[in-house]
C-alpha atoms as a PDB file:
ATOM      1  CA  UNK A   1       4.148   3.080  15.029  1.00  0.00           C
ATOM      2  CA  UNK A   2       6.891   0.789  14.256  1.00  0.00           C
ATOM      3  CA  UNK A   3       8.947   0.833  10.872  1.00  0.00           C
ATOM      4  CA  UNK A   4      11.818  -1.409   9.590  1.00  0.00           C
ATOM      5  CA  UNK A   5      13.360  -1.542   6.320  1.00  0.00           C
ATOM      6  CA  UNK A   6      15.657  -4.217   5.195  1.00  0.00           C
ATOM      7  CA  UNK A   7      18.687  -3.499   3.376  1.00  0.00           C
ATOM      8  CA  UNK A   8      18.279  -2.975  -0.564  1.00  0.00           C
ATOM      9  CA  UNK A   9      19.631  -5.417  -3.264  1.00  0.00           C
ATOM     10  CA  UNK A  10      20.481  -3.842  -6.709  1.00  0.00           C
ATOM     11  CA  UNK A  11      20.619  -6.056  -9.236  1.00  0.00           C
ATOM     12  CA  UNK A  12      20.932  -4.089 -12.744  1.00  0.00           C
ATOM     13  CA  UNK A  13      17.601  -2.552 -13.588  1.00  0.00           C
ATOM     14  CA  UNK A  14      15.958  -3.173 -10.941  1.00  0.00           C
ATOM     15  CA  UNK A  15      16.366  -2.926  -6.460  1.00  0.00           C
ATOM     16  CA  UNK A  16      14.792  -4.857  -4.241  1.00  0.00           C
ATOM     17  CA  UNK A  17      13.181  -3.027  -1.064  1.00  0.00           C
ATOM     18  CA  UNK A  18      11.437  -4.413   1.950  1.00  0.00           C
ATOM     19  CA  UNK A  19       9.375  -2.691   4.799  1.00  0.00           C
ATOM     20  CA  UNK A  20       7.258  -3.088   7.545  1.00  0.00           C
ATOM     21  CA  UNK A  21       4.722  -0.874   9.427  1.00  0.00           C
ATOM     22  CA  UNK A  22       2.969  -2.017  12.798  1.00  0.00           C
ATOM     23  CA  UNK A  23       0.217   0.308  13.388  1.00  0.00           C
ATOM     24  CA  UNK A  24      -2.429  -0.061  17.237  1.00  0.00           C
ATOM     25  CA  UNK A  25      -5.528   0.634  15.083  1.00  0.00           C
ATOM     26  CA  UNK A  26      -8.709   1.862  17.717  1.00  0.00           C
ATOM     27  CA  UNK A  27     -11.267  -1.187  16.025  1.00  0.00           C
ATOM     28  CA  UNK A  28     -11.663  -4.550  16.385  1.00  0.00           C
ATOM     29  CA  UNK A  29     -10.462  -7.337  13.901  1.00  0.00           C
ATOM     30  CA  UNK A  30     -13.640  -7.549  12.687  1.00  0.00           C
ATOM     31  CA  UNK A  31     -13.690  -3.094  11.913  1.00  0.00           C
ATOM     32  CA  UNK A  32     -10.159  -2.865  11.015  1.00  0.00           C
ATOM     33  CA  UNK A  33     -10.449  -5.975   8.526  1.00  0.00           C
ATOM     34  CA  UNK A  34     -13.493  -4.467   7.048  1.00  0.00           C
ATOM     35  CA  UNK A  35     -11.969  -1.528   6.336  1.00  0.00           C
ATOM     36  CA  UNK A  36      -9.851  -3.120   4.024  1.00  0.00           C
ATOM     37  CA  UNK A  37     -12.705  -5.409   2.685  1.00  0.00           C
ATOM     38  CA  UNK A  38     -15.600  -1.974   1.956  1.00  0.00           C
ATOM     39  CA  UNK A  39     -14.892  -0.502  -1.010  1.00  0.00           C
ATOM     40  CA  UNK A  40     -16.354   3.133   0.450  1.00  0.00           C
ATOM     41  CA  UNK A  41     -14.522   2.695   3.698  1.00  0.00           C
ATOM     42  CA  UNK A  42     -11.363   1.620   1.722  1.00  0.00           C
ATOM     43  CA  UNK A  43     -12.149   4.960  -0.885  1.00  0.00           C
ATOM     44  CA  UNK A  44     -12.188   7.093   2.271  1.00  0.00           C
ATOM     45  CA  UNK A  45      -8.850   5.872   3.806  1.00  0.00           C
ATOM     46  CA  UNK A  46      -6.491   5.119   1.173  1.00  0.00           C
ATOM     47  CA  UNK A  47      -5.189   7.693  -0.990  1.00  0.00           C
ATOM     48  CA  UNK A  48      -1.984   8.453   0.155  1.00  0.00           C
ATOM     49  CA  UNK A  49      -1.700  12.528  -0.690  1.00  0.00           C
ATOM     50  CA  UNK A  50      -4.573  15.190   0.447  1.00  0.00           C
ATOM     51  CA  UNK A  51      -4.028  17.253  -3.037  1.00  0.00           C
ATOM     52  CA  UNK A  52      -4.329  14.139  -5.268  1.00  0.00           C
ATOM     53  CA  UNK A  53      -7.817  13.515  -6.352  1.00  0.00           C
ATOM     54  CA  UNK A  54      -9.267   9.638  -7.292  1.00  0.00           C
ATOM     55  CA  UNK A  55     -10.634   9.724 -10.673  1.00  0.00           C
ATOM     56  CA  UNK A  56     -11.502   5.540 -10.516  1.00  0.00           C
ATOM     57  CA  UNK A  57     -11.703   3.371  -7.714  1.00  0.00           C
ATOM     58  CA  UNK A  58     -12.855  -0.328  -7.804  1.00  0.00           C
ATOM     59  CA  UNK A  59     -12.697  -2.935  -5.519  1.00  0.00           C
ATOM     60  CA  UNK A  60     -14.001  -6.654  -5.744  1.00  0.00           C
ATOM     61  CA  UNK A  61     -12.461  -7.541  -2.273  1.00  0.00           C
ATOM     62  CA  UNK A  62     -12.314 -11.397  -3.028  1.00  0.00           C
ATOM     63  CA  UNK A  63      -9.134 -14.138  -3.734  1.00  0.00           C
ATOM     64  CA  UNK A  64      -8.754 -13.663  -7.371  1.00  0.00           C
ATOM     65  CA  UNK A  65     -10.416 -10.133  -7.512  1.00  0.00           C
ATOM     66  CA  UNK A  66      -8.943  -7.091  -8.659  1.00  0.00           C
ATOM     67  CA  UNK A  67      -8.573  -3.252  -6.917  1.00  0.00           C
ATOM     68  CA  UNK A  68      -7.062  -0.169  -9.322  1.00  0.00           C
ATOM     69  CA  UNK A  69      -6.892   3.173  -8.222  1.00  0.00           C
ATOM     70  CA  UNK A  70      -6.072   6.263 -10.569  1.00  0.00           C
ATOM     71  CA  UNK A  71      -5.286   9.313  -8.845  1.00  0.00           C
ATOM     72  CA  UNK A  72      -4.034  12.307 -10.551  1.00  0.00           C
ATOM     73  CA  UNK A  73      -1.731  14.603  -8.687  1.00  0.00           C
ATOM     74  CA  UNK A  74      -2.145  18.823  -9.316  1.00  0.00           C
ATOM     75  CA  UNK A  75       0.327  18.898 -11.581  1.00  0.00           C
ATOM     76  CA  UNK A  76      -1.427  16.374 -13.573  1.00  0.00           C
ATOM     77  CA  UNK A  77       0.547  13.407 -13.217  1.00  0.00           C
ATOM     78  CA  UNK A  78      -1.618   9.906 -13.589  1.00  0.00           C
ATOM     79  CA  UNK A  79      -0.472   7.271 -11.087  1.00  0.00           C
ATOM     80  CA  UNK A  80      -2.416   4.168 -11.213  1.00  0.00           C
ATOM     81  CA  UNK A  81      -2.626   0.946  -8.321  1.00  0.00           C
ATOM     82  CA  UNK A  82      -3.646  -1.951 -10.142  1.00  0.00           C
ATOM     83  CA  UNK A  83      -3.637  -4.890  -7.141  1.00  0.00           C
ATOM     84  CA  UNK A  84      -4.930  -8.740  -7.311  1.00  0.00           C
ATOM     85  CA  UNK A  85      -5.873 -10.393  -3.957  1.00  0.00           C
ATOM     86  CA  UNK A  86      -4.062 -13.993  -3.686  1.00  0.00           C
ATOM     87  CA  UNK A  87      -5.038 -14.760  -0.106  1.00  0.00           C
ATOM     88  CA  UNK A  88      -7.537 -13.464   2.028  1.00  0.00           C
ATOM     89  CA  UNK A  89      -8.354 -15.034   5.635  1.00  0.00           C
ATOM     90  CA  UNK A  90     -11.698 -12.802   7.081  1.00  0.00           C
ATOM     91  CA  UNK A  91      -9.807 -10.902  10.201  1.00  0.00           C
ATOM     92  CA  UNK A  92      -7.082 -11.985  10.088  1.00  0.00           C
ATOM     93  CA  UNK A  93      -4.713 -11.690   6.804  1.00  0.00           C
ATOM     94  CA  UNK A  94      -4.917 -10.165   3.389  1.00  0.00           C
ATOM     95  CA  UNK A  95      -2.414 -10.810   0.678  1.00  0.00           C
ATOM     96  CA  UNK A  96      -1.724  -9.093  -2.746  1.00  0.00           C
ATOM     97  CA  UNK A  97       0.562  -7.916  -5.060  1.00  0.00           C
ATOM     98  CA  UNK A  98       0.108  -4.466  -7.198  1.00  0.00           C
ATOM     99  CA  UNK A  99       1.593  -2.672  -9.737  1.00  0.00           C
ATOM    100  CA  UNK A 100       2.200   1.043  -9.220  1.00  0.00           C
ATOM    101  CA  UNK A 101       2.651   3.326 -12.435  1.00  0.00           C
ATOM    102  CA  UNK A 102       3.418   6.798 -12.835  1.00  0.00           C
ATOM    103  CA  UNK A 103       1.987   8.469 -16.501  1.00  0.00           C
ATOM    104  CA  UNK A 104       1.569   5.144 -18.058  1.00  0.00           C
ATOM    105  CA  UNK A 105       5.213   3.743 -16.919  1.00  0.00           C
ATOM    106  CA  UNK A 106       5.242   0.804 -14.509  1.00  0.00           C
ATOM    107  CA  UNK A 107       7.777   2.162 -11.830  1.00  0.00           C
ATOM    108  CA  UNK A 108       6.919  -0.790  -9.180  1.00  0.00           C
ATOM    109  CA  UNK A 109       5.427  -4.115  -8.210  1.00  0.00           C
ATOM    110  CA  UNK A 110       5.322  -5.198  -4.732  1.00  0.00           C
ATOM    111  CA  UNK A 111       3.928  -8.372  -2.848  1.00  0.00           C
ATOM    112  CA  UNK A 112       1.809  -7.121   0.517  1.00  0.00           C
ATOM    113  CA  UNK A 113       1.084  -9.141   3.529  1.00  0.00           C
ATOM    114  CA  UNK A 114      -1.601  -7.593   6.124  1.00  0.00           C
ATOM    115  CA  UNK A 115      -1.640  -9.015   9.391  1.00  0.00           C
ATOM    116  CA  UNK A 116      -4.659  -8.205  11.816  1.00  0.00           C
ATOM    117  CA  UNK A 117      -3.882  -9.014  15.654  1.00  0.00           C
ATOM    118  CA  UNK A 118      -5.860  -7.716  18.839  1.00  0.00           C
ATOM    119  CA  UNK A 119      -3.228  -7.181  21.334  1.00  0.00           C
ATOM    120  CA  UNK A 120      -5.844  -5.214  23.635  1.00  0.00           C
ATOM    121  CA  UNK A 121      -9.372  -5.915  23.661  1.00  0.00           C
ATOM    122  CA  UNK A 122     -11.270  -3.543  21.539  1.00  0.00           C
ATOM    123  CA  UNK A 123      -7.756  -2.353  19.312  1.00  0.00           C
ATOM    124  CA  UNK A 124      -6.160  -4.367  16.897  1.00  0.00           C
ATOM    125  CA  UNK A 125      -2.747  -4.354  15.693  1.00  0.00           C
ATOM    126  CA  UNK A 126      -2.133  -4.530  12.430  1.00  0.00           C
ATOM    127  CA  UNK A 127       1.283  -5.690  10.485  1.00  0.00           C
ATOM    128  CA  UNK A 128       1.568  -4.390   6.956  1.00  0.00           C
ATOM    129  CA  UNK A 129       4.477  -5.873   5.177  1.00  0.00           C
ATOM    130  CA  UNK A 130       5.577  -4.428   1.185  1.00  0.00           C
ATOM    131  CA  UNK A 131       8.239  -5.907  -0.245  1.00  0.00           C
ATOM    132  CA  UNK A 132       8.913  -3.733  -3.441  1.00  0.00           C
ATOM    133  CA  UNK A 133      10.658  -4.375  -6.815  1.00  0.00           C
ATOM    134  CA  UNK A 134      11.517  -1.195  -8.045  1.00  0.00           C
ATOM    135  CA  UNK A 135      12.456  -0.581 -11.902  1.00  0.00           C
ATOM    136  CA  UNK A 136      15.117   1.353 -13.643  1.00  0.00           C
ATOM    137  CA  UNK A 137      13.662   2.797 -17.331  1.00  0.00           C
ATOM    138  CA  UNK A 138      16.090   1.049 -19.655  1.00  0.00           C
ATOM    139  CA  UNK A 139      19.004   3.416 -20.723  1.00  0.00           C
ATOM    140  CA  UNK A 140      18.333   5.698 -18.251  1.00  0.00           C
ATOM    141  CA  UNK A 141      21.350   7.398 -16.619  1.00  0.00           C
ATOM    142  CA  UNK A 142      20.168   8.187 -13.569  1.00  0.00           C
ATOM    143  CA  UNK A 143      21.228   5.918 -10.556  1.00  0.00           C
ATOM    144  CA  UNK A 144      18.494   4.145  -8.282  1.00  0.00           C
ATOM    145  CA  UNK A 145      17.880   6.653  -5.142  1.00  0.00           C
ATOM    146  CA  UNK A 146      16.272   3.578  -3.608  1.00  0.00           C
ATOM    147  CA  UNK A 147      16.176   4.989  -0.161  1.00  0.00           C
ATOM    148  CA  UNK A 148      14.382   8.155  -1.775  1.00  0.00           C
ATOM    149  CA  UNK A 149      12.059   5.908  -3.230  1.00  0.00           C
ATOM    150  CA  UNK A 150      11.388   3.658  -0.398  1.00  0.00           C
ATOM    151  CA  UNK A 151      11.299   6.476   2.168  1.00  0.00           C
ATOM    152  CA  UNK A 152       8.572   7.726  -0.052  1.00  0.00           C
ATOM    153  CA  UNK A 153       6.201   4.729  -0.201  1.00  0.00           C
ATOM    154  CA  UNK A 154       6.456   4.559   3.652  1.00  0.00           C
ATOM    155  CA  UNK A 155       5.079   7.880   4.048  1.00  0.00           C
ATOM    156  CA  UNK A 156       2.404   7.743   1.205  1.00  0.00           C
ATOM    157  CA  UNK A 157       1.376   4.214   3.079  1.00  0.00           C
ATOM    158  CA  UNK A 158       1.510   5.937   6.535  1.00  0.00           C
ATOM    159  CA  UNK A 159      -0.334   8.990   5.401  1.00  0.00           C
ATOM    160  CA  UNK A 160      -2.855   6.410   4.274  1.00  0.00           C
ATOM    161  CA  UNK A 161      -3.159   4.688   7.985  1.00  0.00           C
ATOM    162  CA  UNK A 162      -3.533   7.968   9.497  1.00  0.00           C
ATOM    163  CA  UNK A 163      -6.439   8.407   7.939  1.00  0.00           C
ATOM    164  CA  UNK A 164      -7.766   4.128   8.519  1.00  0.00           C
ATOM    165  CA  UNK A 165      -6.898   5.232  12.256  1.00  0.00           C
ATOM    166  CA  UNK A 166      -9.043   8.832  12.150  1.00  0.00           C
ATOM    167  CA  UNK A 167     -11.780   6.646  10.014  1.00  0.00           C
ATOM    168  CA  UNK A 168     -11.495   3.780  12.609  1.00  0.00           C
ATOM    169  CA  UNK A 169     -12.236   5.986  15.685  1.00  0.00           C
END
């Protein structure tokens, strides 16, 4: 696994944020890519958090099509991942942008590219790309803790491909 984050921009209210994962997935193109495309297989892999439990998940995998999520933590918090799919190319590359909110407040929206590669025959790299706009609340005195945040979305996205890897194999 390979991770590198570009360096932040602040600009007032909100900080720009960029990362990329490389992940060896044990599937072909054709299996990892599908994984993305299934709405059961996608159900399975994707929640980023053990403890948090999906309430509503929909997926109509197509260019134009929409995929939200709500999970709600133990504590009861509501986060909601409310994507649209601009470009999809079967095996090869998926690309969308999603909103991510926390109890009704947008804290995010991020453009995703998904690369699919096989380096090895029978395994298939795959290149995720996120960059991130995150948002300040207006009048809020707290300062960005942008590497908090971003450090955060790489794990809940890695804890994600661990389980598209266990699924995969």
């Amino acid at each position: 696994m390979k991770i590198r984050t570009e360096s932040e921009v602040k600009e007032g209210n909100v900080t720009h944020s960029t990362f990329t994962i490389e992940r060896i997935l044990p599937a072909s193109k054709e299996r990892s890519f599908a994984a993305w495309a299934n709405a059961d297989s996608k159900r399975r892999w994707f929640a980023c958090h053990d403890d948090w439990k999906t309430v509503e998940f929909n997926l109509d995998f197509k260019v134009g099509g929409k995929e939200s999520n709500l999970v709600v933590t133990p504590s009861g918090g509501r986060h909601v991942f409310d994507a649209t799919f601009y470009d999809i190319v079967p095996n090869e590359r998926i690309v969308y942008a999603f909103g991510m909110y926390v109890n009704d407040i947008r804290i995010s929206v991020s453009l995703v590219t998904v690369l699919f590669e096989s380096p090895l025959e029978g395994r298939t790299k795959m290149t995720f790309t996120e960059q991130i706009v995150l948002f300040k609340e207006p009048g809020s005195k707290t300062e960005f803790s942008t590497e908090e945040e971003v450090r955060g979305r790489v794990e809940g996205t890695n804890a994600g491909f661990d389980r598209l890897v266990k699924d995969l194999s």
